[in-house]
Protein backbone atom coordinates (compact mmCIF):
# COMPACT_ATOMS: atom_id res chain seq x y z
CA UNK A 1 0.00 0.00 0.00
CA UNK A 2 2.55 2.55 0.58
CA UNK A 3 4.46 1.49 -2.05
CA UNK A 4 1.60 1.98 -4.75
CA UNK A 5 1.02 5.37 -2.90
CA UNK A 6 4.67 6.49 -3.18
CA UNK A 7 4.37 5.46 -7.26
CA UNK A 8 1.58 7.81 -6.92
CA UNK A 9 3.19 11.17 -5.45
CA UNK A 10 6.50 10.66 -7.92
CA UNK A 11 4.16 10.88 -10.84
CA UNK A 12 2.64 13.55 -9.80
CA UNK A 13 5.66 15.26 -9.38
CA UNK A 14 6.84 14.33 -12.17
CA UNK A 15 3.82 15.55 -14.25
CA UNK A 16 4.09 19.04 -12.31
CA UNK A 17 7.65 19.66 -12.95
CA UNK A 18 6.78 18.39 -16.94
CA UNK A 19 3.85 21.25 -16.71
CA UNK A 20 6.43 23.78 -14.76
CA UNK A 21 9.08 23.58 -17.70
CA UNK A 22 6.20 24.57 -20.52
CA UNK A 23 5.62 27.46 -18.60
CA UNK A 24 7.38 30.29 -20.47
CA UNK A 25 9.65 32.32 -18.88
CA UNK A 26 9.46 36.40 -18.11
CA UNK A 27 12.32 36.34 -20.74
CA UNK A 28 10.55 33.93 -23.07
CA UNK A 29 7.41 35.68 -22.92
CA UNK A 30 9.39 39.27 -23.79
CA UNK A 31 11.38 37.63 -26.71
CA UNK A 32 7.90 36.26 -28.02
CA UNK A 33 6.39 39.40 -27.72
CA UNK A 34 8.65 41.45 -29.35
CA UNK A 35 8.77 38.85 -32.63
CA UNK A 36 5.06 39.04 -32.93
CA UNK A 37 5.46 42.97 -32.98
CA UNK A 38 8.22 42.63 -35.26
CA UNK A 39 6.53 40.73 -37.58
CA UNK A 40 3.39 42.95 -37.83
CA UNK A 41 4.68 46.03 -38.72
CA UNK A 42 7.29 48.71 -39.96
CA UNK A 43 7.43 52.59 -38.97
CA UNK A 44 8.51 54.93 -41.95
CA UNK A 45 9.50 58.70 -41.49
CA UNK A 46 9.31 59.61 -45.20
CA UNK A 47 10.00 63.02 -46.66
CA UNK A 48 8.56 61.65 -50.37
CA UNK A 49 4.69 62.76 -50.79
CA UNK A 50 3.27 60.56 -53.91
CA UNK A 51 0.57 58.46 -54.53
CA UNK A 52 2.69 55.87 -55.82
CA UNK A 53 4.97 55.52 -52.61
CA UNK A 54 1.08 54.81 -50.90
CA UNK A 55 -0.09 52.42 -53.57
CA UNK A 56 3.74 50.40 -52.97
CA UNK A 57 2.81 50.63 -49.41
CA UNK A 58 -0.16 49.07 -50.12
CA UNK A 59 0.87 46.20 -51.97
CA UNK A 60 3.64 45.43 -49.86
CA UNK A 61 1.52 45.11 -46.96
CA UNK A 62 -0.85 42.52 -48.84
CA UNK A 63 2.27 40.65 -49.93
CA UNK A 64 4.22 40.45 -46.63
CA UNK A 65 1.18 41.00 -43.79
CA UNK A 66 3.60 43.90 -42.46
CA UNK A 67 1.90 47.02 -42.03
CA UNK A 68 3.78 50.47 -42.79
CA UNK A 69 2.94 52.89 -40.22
CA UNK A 70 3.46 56.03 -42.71
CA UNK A 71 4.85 59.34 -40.62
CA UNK A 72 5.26 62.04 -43.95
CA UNK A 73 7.27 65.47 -43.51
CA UNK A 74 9.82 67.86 -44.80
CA UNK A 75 13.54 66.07 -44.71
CA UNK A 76 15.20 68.14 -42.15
CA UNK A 77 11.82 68.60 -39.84
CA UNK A 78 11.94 64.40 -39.93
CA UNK A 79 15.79 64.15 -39.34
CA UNK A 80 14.87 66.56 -36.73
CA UNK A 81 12.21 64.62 -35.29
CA UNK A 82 14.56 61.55 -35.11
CA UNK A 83 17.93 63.25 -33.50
CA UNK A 84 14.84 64.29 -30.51
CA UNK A 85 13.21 61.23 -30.00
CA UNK A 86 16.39 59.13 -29.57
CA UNK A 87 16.33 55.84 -28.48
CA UNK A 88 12.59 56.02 -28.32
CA UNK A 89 12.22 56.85 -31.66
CA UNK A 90 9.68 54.85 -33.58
CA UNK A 91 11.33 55.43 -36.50
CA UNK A 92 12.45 51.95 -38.55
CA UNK A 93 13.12 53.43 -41.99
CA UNK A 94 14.50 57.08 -42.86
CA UNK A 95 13.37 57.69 -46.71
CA UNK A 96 13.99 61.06 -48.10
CA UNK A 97 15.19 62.43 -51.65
CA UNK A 98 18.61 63.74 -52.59
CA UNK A 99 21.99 61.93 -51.35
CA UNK A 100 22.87 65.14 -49.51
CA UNK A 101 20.31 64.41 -47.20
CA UNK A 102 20.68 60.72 -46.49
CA UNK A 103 24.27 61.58 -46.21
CA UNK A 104 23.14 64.34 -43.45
CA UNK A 105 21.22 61.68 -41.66
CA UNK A 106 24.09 59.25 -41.42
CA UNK A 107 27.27 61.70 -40.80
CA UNK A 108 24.53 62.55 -37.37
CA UNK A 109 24.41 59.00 -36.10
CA UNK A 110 20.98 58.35 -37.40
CA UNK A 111 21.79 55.28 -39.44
CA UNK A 112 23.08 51.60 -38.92
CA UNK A 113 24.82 49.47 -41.40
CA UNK A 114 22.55 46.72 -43.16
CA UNK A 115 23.82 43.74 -44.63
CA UNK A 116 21.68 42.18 -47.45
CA UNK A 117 22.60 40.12 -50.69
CA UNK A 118 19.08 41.39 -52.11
CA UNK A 119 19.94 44.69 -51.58
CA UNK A 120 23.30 44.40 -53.27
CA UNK A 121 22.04 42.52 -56.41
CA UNK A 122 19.48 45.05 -56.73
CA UNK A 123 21.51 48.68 -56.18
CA UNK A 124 24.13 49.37 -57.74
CA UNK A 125 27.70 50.10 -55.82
CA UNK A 126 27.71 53.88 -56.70
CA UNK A 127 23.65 54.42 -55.61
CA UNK A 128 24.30 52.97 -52.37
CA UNK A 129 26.05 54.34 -49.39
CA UNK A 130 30.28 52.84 -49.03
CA UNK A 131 29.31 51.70 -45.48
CA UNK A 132 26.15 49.99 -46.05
CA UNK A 133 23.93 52.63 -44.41
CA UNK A 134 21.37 53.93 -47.30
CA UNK A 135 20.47 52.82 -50.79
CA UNK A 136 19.33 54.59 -53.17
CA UNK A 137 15.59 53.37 -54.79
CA UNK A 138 14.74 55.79 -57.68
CA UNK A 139 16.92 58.07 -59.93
CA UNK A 140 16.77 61.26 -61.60
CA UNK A 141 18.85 63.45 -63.69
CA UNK A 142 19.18 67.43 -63.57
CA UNK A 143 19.00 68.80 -66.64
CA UNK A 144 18.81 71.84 -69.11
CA UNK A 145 15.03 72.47 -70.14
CA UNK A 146 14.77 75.00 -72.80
CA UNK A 147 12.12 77.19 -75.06
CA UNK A 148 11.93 75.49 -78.30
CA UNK A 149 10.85 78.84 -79.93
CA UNK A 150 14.01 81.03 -78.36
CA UNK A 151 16.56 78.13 -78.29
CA UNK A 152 17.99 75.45 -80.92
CA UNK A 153 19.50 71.87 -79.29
CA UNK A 154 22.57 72.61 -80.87
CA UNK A 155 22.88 76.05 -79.04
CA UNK A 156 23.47 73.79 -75.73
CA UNK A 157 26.51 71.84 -74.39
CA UNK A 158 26.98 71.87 -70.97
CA UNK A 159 26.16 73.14 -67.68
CA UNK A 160 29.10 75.45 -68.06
CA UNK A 161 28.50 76.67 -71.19
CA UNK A 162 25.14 78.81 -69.08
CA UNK A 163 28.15 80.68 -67.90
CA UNK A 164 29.09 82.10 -71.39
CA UNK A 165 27.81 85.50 -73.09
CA UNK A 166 25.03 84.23 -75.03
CA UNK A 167 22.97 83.33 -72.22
CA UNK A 168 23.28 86.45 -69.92
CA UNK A 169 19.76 87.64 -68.62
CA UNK A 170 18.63 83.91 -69.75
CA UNK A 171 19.27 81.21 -67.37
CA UNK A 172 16.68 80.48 -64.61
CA UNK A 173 17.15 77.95 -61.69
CA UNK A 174 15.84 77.67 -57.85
CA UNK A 175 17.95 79.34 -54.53
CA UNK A 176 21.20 78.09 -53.10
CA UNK A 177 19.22 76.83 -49.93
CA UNK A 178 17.81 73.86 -52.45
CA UNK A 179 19.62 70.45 -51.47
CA UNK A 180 19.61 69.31 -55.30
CA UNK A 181 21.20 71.96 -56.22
CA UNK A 182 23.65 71.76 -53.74
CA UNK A 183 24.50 68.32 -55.00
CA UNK A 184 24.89 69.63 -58.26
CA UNK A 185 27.40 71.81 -57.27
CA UNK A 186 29.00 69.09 -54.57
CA UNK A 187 29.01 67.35 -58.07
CA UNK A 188 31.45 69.58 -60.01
CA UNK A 189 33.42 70.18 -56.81
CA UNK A 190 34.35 66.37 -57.11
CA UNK A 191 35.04 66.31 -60.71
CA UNK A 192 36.26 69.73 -61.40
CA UNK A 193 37.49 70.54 -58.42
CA UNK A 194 36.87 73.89 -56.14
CA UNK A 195 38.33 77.03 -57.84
CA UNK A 196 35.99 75.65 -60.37
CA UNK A 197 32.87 75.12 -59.38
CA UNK A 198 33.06 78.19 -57.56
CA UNK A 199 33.72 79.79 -61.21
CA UNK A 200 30.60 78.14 -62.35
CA UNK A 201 28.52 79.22 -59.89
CA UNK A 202 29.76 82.95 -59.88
CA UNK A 203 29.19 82.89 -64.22
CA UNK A 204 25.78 81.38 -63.68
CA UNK A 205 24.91 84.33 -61.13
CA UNK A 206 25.84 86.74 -63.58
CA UNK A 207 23.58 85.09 -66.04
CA UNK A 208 20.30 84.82 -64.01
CA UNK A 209 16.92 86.00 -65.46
CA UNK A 210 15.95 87.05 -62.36
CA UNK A 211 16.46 85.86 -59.06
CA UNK A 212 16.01 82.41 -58.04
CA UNK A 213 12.42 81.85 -56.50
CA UNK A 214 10.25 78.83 -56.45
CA UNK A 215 10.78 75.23 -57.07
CA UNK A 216 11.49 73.73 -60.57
CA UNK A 217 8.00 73.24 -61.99
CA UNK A 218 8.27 77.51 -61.35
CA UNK A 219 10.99 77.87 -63.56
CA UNK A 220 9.57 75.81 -66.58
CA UNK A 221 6.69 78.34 -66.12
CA UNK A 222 8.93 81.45 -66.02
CA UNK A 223 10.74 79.83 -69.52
CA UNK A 224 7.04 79.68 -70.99
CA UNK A 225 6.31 83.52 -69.91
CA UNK A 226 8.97 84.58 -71.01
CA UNK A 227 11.24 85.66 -67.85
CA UNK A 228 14.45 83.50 -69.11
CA UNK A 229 14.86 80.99 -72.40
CA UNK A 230 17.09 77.76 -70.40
CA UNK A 231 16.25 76.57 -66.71
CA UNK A 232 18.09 73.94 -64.68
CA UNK A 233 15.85 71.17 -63.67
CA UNK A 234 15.12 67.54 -62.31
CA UNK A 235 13.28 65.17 -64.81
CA UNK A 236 10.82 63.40 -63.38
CA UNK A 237 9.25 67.07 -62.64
CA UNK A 238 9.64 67.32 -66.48
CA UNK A 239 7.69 64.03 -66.48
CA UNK A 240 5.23 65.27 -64.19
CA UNK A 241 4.21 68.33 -66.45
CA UNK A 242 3.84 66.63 -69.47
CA UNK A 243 1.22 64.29 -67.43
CA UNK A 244 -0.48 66.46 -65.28
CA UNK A 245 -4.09 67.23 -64.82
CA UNK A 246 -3.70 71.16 -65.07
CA UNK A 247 -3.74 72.11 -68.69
CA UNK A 248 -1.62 74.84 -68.29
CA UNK A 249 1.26 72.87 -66.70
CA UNK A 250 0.77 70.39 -70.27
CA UNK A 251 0.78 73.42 -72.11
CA UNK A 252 4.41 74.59 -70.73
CA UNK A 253 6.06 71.09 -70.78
CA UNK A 254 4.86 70.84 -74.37
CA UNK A 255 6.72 74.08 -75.12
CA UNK A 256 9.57 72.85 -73.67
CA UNK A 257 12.94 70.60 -74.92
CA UNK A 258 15.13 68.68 -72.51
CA UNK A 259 18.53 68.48 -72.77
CA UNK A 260 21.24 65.82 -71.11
CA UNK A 261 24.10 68.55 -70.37
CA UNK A 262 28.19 66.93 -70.99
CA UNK A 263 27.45 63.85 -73.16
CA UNK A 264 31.10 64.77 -74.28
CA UNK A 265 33.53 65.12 -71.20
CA UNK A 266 31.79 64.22 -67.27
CA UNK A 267 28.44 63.40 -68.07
CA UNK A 268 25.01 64.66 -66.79
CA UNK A 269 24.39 64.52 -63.15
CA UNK A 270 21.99 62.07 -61.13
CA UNK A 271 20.93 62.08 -58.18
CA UNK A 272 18.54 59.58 -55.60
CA UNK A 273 15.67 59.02 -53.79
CA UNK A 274 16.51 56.85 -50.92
CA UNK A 275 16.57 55.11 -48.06
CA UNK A 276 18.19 54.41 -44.69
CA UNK A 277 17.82 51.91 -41.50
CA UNK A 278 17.18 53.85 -38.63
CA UNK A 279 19.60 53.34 -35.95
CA UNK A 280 17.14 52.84 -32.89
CA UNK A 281 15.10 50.68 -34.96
CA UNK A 282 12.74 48.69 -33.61
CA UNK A 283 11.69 46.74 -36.62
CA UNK A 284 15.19 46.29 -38.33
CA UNK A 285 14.36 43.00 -40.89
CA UNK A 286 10.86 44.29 -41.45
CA UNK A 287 12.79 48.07 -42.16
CA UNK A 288 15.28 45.89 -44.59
CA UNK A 289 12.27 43.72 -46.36
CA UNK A 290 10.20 47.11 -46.87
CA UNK A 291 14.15 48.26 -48.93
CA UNK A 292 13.83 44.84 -50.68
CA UNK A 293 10.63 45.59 -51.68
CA UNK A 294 10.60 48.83 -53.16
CA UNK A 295 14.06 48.33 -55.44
CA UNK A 296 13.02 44.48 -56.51
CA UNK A 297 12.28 45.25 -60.50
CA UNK A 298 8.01 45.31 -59.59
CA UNK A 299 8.38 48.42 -57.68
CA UNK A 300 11.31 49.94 -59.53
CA UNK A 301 8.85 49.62 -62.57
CA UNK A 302 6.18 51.66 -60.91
CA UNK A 303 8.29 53.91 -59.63
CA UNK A 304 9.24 54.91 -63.33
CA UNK A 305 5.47 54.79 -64.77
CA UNK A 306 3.52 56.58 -61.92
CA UNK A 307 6.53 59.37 -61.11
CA UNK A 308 8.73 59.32 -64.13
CA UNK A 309 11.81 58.32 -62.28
CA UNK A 310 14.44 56.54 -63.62
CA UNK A 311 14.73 52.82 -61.99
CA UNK A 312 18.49 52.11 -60.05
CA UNK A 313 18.05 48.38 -60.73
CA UNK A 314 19.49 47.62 -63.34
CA UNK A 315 17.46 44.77 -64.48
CA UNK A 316 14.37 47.02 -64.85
CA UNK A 317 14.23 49.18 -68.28
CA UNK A 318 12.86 53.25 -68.39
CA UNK A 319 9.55 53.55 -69.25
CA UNK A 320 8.70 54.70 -73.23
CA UNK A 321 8.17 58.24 -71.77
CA UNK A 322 11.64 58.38 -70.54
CA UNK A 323 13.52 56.75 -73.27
CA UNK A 324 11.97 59.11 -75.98
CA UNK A 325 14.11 61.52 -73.86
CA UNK A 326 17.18 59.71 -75.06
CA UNK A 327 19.53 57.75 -73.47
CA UNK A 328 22.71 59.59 -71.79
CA UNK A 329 26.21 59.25 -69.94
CA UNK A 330 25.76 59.92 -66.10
CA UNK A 331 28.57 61.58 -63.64
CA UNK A 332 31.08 58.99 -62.68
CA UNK A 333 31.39 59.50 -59.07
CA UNK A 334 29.93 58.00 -55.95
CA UNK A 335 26.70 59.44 -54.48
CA UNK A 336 28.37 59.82 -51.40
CA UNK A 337 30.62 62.56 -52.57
CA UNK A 338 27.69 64.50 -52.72
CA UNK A 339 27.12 64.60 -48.98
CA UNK A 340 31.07 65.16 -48.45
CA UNK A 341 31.06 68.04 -50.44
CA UNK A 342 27.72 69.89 -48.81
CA UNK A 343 29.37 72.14 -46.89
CA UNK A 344 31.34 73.66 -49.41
CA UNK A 345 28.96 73.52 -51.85
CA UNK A 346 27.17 76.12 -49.30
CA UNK A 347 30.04 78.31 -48.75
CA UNK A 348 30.62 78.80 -52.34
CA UNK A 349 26.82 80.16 -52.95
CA UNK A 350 27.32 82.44 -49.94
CA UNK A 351 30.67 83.69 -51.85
CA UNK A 352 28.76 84.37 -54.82
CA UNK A 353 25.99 85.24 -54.11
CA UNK A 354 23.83 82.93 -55.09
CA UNK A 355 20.43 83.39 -53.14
């Protein structure tokens, strides 16, 4: 009898400690939570404002069951926003246009290194950041728009032939304080070197139609009214006009030729819209699927039909729009450059005068 009751207590012990070791721990329990959070969602501060970034969002959510949390702003307000919150920044994914600016974001410790094959087959070296930290998703070139009526293809070179006679009281472009044309100028600081670009920029000064004011869609506007003849400009704004619902923007675009500026010596610059894991990120792998996602060729593809970007992967073709625009030699330099040469790029406009 009390040996069929002391059979009795063992198993019961043992079935108790069996029942005490699938009891998850406080550690367990923490590292299961934060997996199951992980895998819901991603947190993007984005500075980009289209309705194609949304519809992406969209259709990577369906596709992966991660939902973006979408926080929109101006670059620097975001960056801002991100340097404040610290460590407790929700922040996963930094997305922003221009180099310059992801540049910014990583020379202020806002970035991590991330390491992905996908990434790498899918960016090129030169669109991507040397340590791993950003990578670029969509490109676009600045370029010379001019008045078909006022101004013959064959009148145009490059960027500094707007410095010569012929176009004083001509050339129109935005203010100094613009980041893509600070990368412009971080551009020819790289290639040309700084006495100059500073040259450049002091001949282009002396050749303004007027002031700078407004953003580039403004100065395709002023070429159309009749304020200048040439304007420096982005394409995919180009793109934009040409396609837009107001008439009047179609009307302007339509007046207008576009011109890829030093086929013959460094080549026309480009520039990025990209994107960068935040350093405090929460959601790291989702942040890094969500960069998979948007430069795989599906994406890069709508990028270039809904915005009239030019795609970085390589694998992915322009769309008819942007190949009746030519084809054309790009800058041979590293993105990067563009963000090591900010500062000066800003002192020379100060020097100059550029406003």
């Amino acid at each position: 009898m009390k040996k069929a009751l002391f059979l009795v207590l063992a198993f019961a012990l043992v079935v108790l400690s069996a029942c005490g070791n699938d009891t998850p721990s406080k550690e367990t329990k923490n590292k299961e939570t934060k997996e199951t959070t992980e895998s819901k969602e991603v947190n993007l501060y984005t500075a980009r404002h289209y309705d194609v970034d949304d519809q992406l969002y969209k259709k990577f959510e369906e596709e992966t069951g991660i939902k973006v949390n979408v926080i929109k702003g101006e670059a620097d307000e975001l960056l801002e926003r991100i340097k404040r919150e610290g460590d407790a920044t929700e922040a996963d994914l930094f997305l922003t246009a221009d180099a310059g600016r992801l540049y910014r974001a990583k020379e202020d410790g806002l970035l991590q290194a991330v390491s992905s094959d996908v990434l790498d087959e899918q960016v090129p070296a030169n669109f991507q950041d040397k340590d791993q930290m950003w990578y670029g998703l969509t490109k676009r070139a600045r370029v010379i728009v001019y008045n078909k009526e006022t101004v013959k293809p064959e009148d145009l070179s490059t960027y500094e032939a707007l410095t010569e006679d012929q176009w004083k009281g001509r050339v129109l472009i935005r203010g100094s304080e613009n980041v893509y044309n600070q990368s412009l100028l971080a551009s020819f600081i790289e290639i040309n070197g700084e006495e100059k670009a500073k040259e450049w920029a002091a001949g282009l000064v002396s050749n303004f139609a007027r002031d700078p004011e407004g953003g580039d869609r403004d100065q395709a506007k002023a070429i159309a009214a009749g304020v200048g003849d040439v304007a420096i400009m982005n394409t995919y704004y180009f793109g934009q006009m040409l396609n837009s619902e107001d008439p009047e923007e179609v009307k302007v675009a339509k007046g207008l030729g576009i011109f890829f500026p030093n086929q013959d010596t460094s080549g026309t610059h480009v520039n990025v819209s990209g994107a960068g894991v935040v350093k405090a990120a929460k959601n790291k792998d989702n942040a890094v699927k969500l960069l998979e996602f948007l430069s795989s060729p599906e994406s890069q593809g709508t990028f270039a039909e809904a915005n009239y970007e030019y795609p970085v992967n390589e694998s992915v073709e322009p769309t008819e729009l942007l190949k009746s625009w030519g084809e054309f030699k790009e800058q041979d330099i590293p993105l990067s450059v563009l963000g090591d040469n900010n500062a000066k790029s800003i002192l020379i406009f100060n020097e100059v005068g550029w406003k």
